[in-house]
N, C-alpha and C. Protein backbone atom coordinates (compact mmCIF):
# COMPACT_ATOMS: atom_id res chain seq x y z
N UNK A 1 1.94 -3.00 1.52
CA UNK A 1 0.74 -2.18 1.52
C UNK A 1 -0.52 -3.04 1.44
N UNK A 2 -0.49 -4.36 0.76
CA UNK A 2 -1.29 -4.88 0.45
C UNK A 2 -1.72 -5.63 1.84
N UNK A 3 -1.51 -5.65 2.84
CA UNK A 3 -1.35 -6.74 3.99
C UNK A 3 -1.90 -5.87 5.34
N UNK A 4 -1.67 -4.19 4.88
CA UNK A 4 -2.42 -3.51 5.97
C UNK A 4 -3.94 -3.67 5.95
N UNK A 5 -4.06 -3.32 7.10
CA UNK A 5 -5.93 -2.87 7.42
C UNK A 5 -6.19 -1.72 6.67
N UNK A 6 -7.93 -1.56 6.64
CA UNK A 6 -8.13 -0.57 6.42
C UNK A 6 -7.69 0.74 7.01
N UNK A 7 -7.68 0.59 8.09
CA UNK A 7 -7.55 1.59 9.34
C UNK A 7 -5.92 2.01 8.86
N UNK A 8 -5.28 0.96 8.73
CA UNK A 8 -3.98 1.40 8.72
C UNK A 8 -3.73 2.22 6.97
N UNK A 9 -4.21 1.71 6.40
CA UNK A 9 -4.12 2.27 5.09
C UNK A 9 -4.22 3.53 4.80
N UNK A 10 -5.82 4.56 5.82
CA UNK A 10 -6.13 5.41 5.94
C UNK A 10 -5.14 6.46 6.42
N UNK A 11 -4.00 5.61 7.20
CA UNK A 11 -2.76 6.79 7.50
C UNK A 11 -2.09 7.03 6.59
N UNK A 12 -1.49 6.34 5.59
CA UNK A 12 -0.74 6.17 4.31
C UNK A 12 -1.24 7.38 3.31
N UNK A 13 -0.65 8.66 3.32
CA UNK A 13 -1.09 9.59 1.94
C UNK A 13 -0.89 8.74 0.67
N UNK A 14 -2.07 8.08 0.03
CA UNK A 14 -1.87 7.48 -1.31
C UNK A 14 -2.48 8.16 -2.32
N UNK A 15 -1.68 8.35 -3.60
CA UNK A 15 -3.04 8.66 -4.72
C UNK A 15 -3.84 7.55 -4.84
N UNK A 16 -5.47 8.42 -5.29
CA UNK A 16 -6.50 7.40 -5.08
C UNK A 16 -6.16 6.29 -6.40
N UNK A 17 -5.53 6.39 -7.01
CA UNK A 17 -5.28 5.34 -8.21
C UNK A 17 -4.95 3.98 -7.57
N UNK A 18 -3.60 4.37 -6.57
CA UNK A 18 -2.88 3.43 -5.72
C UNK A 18 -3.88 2.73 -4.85
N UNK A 19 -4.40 3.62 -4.15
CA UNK A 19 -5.26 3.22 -3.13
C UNK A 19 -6.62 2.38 -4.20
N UNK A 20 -7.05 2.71 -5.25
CA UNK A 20 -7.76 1.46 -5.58
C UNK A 20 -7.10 0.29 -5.81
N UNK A 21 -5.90 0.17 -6.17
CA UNK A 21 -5.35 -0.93 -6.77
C UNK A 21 -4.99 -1.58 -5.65
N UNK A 22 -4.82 -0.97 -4.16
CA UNK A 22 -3.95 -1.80 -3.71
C UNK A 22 -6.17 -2.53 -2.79
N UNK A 23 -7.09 -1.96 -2.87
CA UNK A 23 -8.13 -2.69 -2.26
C UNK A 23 -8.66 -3.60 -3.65
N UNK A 24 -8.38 -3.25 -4.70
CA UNK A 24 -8.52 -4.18 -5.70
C UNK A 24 -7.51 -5.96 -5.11
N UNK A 25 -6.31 -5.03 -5.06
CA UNK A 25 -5.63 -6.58 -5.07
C UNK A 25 -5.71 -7.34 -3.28
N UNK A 26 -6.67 -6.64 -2.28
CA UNK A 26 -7.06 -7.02 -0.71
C UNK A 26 -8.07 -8.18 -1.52
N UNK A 27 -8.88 -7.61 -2.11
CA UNK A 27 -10.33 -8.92 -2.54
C UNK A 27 -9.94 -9.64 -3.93
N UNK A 28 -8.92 -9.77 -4.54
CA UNK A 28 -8.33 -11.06 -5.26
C UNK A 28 -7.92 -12.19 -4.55
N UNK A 29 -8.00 -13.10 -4.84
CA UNK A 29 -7.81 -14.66 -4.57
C UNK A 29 -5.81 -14.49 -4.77
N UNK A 30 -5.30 -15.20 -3.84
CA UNK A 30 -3.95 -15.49 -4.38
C UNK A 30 -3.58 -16.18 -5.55
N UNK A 31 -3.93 -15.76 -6.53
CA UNK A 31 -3.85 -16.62 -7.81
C UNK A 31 -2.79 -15.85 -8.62
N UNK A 32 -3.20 -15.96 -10.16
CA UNK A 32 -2.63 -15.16 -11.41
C UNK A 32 -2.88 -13.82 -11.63
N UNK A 33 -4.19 -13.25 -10.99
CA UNK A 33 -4.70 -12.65 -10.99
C UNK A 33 -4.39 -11.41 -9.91
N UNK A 34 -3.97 -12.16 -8.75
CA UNK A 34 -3.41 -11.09 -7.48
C UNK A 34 -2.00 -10.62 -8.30
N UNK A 35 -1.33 -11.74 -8.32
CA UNK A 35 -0.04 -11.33 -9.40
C UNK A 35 -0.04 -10.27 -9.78
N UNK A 36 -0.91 -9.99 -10.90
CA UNK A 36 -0.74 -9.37 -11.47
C UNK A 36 -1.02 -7.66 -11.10
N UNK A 37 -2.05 -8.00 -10.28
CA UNK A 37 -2.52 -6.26 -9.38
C UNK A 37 -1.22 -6.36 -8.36
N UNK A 38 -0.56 -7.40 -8.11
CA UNK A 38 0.90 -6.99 -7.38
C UNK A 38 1.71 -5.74 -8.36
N UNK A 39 1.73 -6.41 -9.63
CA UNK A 39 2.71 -5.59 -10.60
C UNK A 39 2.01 -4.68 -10.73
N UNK A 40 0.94 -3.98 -11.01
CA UNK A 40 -0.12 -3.03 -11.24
C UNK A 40 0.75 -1.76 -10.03
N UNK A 41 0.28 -2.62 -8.91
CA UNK A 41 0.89 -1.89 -7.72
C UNK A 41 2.22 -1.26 -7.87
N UNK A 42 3.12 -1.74 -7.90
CA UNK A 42 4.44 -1.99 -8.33
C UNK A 42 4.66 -0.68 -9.27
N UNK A 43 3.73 -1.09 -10.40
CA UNK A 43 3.95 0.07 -11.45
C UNK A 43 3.38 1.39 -11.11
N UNK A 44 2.42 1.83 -10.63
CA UNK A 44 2.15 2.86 -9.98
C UNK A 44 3.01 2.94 -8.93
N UNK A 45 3.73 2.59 -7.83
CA UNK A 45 4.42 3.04 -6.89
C UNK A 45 5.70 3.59 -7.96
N UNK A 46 6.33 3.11 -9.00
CA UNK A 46 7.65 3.92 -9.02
C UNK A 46 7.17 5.19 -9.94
N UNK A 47 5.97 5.54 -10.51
CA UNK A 47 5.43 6.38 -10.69
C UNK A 47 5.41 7.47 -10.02
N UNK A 48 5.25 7.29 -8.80
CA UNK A 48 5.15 8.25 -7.78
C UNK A 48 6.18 9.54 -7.78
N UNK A 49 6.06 10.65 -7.69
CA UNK A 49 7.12 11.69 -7.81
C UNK A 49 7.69 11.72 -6.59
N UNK A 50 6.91 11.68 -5.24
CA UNK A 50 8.29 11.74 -4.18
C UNK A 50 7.06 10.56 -3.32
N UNK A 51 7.86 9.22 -2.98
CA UNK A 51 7.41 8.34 -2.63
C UNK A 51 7.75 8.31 -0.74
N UNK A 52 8.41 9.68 -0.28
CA UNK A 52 9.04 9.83 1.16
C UNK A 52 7.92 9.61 1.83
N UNK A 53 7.04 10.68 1.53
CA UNK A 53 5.52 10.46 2.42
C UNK A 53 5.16 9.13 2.59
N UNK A 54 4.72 8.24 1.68
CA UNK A 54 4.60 7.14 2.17
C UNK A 54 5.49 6.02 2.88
N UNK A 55 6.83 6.18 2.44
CA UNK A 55 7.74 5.23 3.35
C UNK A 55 7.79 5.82 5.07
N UNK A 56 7.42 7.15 5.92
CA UNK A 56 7.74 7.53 6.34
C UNK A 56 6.23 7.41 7.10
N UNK A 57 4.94 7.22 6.39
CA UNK A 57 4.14 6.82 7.17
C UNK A 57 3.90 5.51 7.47
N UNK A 58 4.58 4.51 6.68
CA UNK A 58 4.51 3.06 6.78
C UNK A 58 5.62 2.77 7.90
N UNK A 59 6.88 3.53 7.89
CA UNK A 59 7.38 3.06 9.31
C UNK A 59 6.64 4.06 10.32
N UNK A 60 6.33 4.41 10.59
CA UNK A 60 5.36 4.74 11.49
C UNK A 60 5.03 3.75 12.10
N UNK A 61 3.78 3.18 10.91
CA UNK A 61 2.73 2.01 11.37
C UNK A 61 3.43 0.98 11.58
N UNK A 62 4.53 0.56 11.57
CA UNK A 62 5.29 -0.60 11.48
C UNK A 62 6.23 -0.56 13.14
N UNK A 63 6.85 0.85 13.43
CA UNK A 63 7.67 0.56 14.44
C UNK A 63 6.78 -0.03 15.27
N UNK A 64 7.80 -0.65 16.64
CA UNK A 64 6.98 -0.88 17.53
C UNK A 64 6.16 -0.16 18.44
N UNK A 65 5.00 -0.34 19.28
CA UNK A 65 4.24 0.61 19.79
C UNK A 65 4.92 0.98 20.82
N UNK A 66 5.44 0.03 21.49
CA UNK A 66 6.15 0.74 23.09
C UNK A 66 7.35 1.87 22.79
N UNK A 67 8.01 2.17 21.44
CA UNK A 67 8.94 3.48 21.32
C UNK A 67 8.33 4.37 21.17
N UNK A 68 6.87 4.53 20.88
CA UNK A 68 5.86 5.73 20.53
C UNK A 68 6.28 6.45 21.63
């Protein structure tokens, strides 16, 4: 999640909690500090009550374009 675009993110139904954490950890430095908004991330995703919506819009964005 952390590696999409904006654009692509915007397809992803996230709670806005997620969705700050994951543009929090876009403008961290790869340090101790990204680390740790990794796990942040992490911990809010198994939070999630039904996490389908998002796996189901991320392969979306992921298959390739020519099977569209």
């Amino acid at each position: 999640l952390v590696k999409l675009t904006p654009t692509q993110l915007r397809r992803v139904p996230l709670p806005e909690e997620l969705l700050a954490a994951i543009r929090t950890a876009q403008a961290i430095p790869q340090r101790g500090a990204h680390k740790r908004q990794l796990q942040l991330i992490g911990k809010l995703m198994r939070r999630l009550d039904d996490p389908e919506p998002i796996r189901t819009a991320l392969a979306t964005l992921m298959a390739p374009r020519h099977l569209s």
